[in-house]
Protein backbone atom coordinates (compact mmCIF):
# COMPACT_ATOMS: atom_id res chain seq x y z
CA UNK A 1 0.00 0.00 0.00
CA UNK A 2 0.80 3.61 -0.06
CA UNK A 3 0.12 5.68 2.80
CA UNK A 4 0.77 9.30 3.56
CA UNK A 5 0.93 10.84 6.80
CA UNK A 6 0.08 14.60 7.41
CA UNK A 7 1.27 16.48 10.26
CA UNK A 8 2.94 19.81 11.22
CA UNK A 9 6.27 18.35 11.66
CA UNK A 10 8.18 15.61 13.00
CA UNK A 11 11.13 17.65 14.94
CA UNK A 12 9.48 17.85 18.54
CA UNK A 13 10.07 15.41 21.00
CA UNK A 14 5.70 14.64 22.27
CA UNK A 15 4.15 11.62 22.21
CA UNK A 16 2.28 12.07 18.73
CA UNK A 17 5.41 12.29 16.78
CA UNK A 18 7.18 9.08 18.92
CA UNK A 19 3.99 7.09 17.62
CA UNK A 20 4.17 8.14 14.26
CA UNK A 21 7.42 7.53 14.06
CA UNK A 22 7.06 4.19 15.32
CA UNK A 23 3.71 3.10 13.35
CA UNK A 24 5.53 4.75 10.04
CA UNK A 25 8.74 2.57 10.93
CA UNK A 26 6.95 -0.11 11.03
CA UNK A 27 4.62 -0.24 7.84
CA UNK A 28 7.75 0.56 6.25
CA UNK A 29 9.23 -3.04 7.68
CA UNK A 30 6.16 -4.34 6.59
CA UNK A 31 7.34 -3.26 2.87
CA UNK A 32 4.56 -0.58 2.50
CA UNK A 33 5.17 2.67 0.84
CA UNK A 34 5.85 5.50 3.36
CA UNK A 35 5.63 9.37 3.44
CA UNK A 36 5.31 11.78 5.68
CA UNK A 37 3.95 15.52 4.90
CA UNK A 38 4.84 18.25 7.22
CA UNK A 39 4.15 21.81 7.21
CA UNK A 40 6.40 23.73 9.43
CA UNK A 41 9.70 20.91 9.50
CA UNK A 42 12.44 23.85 8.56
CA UNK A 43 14.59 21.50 7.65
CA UNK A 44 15.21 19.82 11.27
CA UNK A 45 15.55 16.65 11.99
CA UNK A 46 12.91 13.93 13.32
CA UNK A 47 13.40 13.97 16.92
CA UNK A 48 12.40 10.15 16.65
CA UNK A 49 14.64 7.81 14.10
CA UNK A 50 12.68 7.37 10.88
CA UNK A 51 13.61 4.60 8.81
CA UNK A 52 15.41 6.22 5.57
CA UNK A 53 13.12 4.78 3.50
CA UNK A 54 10.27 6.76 4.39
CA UNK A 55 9.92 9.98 2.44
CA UNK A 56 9.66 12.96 3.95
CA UNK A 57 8.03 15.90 2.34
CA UNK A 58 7.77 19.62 3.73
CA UNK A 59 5.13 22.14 2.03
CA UNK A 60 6.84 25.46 3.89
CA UNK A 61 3.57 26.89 5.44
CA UNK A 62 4.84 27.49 8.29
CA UNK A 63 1.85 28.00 10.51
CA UNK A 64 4.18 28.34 13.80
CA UNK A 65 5.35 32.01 12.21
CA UNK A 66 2.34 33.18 13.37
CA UNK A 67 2.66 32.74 17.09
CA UNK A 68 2.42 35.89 19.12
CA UNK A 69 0.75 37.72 16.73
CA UNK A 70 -2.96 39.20 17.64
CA UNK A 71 -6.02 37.96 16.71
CA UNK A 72 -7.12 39.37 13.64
CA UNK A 73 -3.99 39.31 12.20
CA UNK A 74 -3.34 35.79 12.90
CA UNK A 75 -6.87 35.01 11.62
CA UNK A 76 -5.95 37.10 7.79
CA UNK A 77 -2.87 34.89 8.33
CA UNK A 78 -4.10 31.64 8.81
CA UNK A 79 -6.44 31.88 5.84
CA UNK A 80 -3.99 32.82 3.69
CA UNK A 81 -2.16 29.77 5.07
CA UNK A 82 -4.81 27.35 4.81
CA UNK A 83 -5.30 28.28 0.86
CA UNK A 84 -1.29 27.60 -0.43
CA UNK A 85 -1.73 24.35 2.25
CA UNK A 86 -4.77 23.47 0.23
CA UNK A 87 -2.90 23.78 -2.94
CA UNK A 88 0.34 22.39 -2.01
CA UNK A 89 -0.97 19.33 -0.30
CA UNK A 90 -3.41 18.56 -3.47
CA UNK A 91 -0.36 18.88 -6.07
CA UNK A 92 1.46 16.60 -3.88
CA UNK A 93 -1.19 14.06 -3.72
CA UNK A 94 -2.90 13.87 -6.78
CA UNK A 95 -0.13 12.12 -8.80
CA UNK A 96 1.03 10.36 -5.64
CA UNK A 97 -1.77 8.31 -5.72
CA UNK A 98 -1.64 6.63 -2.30
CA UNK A 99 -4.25 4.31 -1.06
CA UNK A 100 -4.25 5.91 2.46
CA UNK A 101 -4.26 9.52 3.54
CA UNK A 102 -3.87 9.97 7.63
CA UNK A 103 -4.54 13.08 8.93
CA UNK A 104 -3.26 13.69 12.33
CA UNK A 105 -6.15 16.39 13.09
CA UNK A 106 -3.20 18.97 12.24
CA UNK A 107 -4.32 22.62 10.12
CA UNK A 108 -5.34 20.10 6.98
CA UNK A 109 -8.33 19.45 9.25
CA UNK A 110 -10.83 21.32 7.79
CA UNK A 111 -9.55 20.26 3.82
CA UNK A 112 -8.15 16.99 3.48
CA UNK A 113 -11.42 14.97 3.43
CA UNK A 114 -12.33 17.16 -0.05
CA UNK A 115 -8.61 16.76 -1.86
CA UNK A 116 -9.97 14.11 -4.85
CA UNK A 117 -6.77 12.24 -5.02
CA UNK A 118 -8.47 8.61 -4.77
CA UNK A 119 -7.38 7.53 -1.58
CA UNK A 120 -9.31 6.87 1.31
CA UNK A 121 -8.94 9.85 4.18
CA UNK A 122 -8.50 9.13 7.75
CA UNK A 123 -8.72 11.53 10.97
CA UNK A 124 -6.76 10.29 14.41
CA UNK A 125 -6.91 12.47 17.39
CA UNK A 126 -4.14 12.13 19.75
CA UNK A 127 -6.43 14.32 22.57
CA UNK A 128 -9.43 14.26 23.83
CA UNK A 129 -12.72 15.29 22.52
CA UNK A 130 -12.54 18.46 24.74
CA UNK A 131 -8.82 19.16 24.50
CA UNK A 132 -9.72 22.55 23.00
CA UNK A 133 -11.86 23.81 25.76
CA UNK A 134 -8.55 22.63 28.16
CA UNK A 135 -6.23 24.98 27.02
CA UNK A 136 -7.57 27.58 29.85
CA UNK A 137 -7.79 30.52 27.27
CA UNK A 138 -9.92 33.18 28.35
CA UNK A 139 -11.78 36.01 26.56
CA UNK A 140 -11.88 36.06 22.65
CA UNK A 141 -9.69 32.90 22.60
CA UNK A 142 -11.59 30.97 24.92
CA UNK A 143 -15.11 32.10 22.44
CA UNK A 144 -12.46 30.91 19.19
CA UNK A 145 -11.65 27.62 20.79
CA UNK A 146 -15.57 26.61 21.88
CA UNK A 147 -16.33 27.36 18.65
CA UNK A 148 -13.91 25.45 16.74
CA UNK A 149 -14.65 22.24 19.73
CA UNK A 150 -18.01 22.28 17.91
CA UNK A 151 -16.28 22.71 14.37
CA UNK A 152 -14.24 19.09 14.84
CA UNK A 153 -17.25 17.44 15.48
CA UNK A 154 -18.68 18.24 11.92
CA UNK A 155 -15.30 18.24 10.13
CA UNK A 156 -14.74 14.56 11.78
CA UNK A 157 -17.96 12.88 10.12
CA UNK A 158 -16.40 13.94 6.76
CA UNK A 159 -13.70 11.29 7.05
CA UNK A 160 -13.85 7.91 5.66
CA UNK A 161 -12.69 6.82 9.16
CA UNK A 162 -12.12 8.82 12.54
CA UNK A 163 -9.89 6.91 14.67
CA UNK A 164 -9.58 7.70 18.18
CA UNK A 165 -7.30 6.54 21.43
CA UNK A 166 -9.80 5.56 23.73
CA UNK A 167 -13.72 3.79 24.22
CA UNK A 168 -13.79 6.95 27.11
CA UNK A 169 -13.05 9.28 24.12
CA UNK A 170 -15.94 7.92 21.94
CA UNK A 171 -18.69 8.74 24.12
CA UNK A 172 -17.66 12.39 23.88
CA UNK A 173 -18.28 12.21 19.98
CA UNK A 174 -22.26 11.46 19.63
CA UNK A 175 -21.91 8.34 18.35
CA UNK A 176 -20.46 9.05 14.69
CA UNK A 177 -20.87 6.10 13.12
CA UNK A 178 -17.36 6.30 11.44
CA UNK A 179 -16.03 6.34 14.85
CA UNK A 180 -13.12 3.57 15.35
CA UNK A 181 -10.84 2.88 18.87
CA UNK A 182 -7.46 1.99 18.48
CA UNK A 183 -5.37 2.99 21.00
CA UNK A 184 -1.22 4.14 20.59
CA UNK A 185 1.38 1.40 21.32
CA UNK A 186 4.06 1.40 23.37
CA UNK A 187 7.31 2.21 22.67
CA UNK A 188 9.26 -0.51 23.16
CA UNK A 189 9.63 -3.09 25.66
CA UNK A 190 12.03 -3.71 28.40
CA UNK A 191 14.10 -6.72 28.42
CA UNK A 192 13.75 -6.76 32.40
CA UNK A 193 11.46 -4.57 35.14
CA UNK A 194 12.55 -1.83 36.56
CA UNK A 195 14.62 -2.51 40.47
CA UNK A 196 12.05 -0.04 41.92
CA UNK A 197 14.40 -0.03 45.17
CA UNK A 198 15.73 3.77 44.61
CA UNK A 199 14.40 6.71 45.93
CA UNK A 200 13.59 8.48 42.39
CA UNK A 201 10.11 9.64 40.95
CA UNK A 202 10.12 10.70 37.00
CA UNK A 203 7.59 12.40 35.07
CA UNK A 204 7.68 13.09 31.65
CA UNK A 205 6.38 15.15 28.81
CA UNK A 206 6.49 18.67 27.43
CA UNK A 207 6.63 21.52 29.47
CA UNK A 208 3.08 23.33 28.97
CA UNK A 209 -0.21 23.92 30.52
CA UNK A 210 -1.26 20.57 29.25
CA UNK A 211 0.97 18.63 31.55
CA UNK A 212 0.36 20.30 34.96
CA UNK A 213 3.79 20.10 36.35
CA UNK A 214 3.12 23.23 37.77
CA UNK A 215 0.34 20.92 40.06
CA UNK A 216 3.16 18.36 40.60
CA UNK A 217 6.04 20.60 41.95
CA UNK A 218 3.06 22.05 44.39
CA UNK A 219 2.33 18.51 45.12
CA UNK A 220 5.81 17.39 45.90
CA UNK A 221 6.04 20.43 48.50
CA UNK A 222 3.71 18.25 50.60
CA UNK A 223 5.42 14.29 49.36
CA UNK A 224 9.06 16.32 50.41
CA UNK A 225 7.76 16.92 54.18
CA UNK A 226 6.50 13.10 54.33
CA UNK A 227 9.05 11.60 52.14
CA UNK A 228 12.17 13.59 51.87
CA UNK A 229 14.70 11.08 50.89
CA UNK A 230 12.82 10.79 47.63
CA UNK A 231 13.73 12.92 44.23
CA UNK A 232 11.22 13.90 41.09
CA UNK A 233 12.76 14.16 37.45
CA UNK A 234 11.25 15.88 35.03
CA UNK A 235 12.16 15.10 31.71
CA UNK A 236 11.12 17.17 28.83
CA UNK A 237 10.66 20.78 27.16
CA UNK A 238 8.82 23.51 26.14
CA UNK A 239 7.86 27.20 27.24
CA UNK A 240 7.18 26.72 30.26
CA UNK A 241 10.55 25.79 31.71
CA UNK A 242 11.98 29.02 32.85
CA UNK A 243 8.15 29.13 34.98
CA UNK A 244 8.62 25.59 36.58
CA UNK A 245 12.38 26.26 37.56
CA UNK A 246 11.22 29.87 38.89
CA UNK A 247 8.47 28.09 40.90
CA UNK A 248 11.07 24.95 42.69
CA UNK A 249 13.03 27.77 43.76
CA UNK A 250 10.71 29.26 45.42
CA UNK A 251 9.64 26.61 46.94
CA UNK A 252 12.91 26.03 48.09
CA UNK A 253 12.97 22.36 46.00
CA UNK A 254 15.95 22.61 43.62
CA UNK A 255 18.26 19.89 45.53
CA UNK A 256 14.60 17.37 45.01
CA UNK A 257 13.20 18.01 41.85
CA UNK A 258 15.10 18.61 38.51
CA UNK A 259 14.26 19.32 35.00
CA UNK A 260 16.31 17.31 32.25
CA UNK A 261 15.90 17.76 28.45
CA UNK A 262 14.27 15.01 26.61
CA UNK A 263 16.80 12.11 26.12
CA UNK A 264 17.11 9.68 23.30
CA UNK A 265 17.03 6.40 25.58
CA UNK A 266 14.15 7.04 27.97
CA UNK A 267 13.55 3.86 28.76
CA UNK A 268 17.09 3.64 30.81
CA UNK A 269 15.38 6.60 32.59
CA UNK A 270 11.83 4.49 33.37
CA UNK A 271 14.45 1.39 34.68
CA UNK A 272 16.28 3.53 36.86
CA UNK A 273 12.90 5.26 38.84
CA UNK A 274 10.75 3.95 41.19
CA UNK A 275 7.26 5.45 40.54
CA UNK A 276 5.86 7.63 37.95
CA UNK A 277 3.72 10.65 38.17
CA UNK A 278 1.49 12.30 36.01
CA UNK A 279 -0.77 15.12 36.31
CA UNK A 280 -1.80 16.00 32.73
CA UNK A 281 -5.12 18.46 32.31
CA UNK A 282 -5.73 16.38 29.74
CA UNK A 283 -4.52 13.45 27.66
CA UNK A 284 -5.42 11.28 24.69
CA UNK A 285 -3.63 8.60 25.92
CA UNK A 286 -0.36 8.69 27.53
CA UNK A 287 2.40 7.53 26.33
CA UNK A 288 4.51 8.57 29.11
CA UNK A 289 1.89 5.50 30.98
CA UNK A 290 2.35 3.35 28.13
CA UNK A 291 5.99 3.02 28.84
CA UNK A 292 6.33 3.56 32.29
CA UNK A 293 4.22 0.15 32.02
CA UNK A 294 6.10 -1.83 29.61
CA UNK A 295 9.04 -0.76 32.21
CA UNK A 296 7.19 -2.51 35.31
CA UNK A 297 6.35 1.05 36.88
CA UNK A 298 3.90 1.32 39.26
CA UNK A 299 1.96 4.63 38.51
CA UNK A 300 -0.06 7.74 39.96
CA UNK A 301 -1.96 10.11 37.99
CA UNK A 302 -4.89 12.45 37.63
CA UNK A 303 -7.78 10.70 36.12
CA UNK A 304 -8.40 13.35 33.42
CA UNK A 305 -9.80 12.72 29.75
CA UNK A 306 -8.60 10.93 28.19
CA UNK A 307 -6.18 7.97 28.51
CA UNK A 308 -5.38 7.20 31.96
CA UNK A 309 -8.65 5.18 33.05
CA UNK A 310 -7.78 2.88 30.40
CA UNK A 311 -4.19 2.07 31.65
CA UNK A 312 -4.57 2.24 35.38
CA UNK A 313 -6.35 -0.10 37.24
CA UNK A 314 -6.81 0.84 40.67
CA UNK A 315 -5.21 -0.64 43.43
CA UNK A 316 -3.48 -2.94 41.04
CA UNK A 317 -1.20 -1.69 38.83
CA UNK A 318 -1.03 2.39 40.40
CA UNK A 319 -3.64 4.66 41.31
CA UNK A 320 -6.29 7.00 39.71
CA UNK A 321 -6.86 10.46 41.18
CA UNK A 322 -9.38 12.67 41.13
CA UNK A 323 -8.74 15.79 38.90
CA UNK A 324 -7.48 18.49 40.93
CA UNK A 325 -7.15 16.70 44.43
CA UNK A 326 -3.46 17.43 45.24
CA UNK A 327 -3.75 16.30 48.58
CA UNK A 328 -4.68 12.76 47.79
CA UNK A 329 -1.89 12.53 44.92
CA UNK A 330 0.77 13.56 47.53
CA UNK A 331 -0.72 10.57 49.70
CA UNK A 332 -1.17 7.60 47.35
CA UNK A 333 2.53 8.50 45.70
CA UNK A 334 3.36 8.24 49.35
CA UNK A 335 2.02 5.65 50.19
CA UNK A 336 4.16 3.72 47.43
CA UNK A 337 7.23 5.46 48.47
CA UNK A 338 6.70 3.95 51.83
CA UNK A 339 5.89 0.73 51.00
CA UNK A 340 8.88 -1.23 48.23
CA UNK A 341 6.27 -4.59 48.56
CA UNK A 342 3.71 -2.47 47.51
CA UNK A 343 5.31 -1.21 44.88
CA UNK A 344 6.93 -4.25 43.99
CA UNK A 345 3.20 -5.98 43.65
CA UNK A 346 2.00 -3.00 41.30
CA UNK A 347 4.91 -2.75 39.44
CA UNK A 348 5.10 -6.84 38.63
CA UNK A 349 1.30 -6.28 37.21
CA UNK A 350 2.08 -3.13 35.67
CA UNK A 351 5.02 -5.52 33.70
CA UNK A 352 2.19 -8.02 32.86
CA UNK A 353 -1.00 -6.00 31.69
CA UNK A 354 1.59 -3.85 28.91
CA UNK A 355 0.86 -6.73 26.59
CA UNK A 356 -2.43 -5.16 26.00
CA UNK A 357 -0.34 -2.30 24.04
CA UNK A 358 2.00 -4.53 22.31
CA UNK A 359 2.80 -3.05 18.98
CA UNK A 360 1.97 -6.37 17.22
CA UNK A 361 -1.41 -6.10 18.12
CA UNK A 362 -1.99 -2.64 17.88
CA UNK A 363 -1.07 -2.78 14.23
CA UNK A 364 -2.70 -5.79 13.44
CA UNK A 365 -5.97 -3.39 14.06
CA UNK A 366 -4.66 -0.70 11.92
CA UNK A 367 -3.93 -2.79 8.92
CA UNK A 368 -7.34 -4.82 9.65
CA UNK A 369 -8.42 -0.82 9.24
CA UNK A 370 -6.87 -0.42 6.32
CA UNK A 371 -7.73 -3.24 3.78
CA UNK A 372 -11.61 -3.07 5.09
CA UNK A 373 -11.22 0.61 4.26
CA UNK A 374 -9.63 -0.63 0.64
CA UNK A 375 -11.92 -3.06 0.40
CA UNK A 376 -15.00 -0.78 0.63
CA UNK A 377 -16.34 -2.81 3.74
CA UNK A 378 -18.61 -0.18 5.97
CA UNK A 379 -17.75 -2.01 9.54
């Protein structure tokens, strides 16, 4: 087959591009025809190893020149945008003649579904339903965003297939009747569990409102004065950094919790902790869950929408908490630093329930996707 992915780019180090890069890896093994289509690549580099045979195409929009600029200018921009994207992405396609066009709900959105290549269009979400309405803008953006919220609803029924991460994900989409779960992968898997006998939390992901590591450093105020032997790292980036350093300082935190940059190897990072945390606003579904459980981690996070309630099992393999309820996150991650059995228990069925995401199986249900989508079957 030929398939063509369309995104922004492939150079930042988040979860959506690490499962592209792994699903485009391997269809490519697979001896499928690969390419990816960005929009704003620059020239960088994949953060994530693709395989060299996998073509790689840029269309210079450029959306993320834009940024900072006020709203009716960005809005003149954007269409502007939007029309050479249009144009661009339809010259590229229409002698390409793939069998499968993916959009990854990126600023080809609102066209794709209408570009009369031949192939067979498909939306994935890698958020929520709501993820818009999550950003906490206020005022004219906060209007903008509830308005587009209602926008992806119609635009997703114009797909041959809209794939999301989660069965908690399709009840927030009425029932479209194109509607398919598949959820991401893990990464990879470990060739042993993690020890979890040192005194080290980790957290990953990028640095933004999205994540809520400005909830977790406030959190590990309280797990410091119960547990203080223990240390958080943080491992990723994004504009928030300078904010979360400012903020350990003044807690007075900087000898307990540390901010890396994203590393190449994260797994060694997973093997070496003890427990992760998360305490995402909102999610599609983790990754950063994903592997900590192919590592054997036991886990703690926010039960937010989307992702988590479908990897956690309570009590078993880490705990679920209530959105917002810092108090009781401080005490269940606790409660695991306290107890190595514990953890020990939760991580050993943490190790055992990742076969759920194996990546076997996962794309098994993507290629069963595919040919009934080829095949003109309506299931």
């Amino acid at each position: 087959m030929k398939i063509v992915y369309s995104i922004l780019g492939t150079y930042n180090a988040g979860g959506m591009e690490r499962v592209l890069a792994n699903k485009a890896n391997y269809l490519v093994r697979m001896g499928h025809e690969l390419t990816i289509v960005t929009t704003d690549q620059k020239a960088r580099e994949p953060n994530f190893e693709l395989d060299p045979l996998i073509c790689q195409v840029d269309l210079a929009i450029n959306y993320t020149d834009d940024e900072g600029l006020g709203i009716l200018r960005k809005m003149l921009s954007y269409k502007r945008r939007q029309r050479i994207h249009r144009e661009r992405l339809a010259a590229l396609l229409m002698p390409l003649k793939a069998d499968i066009v993916i959009s990854m709900f990126d600023h080809d959105v609102s066209f794709l579904h209408a570009i009369n290549d031949g192939s067979k269009k498909i939306l994935e979400i890698h958020f929520s339903r709501f993820k818009r309405l999550q950003y906490g803008r206020q005022g004219i953006w906060k209007l903008v965003n509830t308005w587009r919220s209602a926008q992806d609803l119609t635009l997703a029924r114009k797909y041959d297939r809209f794939v999301v991460l989660t069965h908690e994900d399709v009840t927030y989409w009425k029932g479209l009747k194109n509607c398919v779960v598949i959820p991401n992968a893990h990464s990879f898997s470990a060739p042993q569990r993690a020890a979890l006998t040192g005194k080290r939390a980790i957290a990953v992901g990028r640095l933004d409102y999205q994540k809520g590591f400005d909830q977790l450093i406030s959190i590990w105020k309280d797990i410091h004065a119960r547990c203080p032997d223990w240390k958080l790292a943080i491992y990723g980036q994004g504009p928030l950094k300078q904010d979360l350093q400012a903020q350990i300082h003044a807690l007075g935190l900087e000898q307990h919790i540390t901010l890396h940059a994203p590393v190449k190897n994260i797994r060694d990072e997973y093997l070496r902790s003890s427990l992760v945390l998360m305490s995402s606003r909102y999610e599609g579904l983790p990754m950063t869950l994903l592997e900590a459980q192919a590592c054997g981690v036991p886990m703690v996070a926010y039960a937010c929408k989307c992702g988590p309630r479908d990897i956690i099992k309570p009590g078993k393999n880490g705990y679920l908490i209530a959105e917002g309820d810092k108090n009781d996150f401080a005490d269940k991650a606790c409660r695991l630093m306290e107890n190595e059995q514990r953890r020990q228990q939760m991580g050993q069925a943490a190790w055992e329930m990742a076969d759920s995401f194996d990546e076997e199986r996962i794309m098994r249900q993507w290629m069963l996707l595919f040919e009934r989508l080829l095949k003109g079957d309506k299931r």
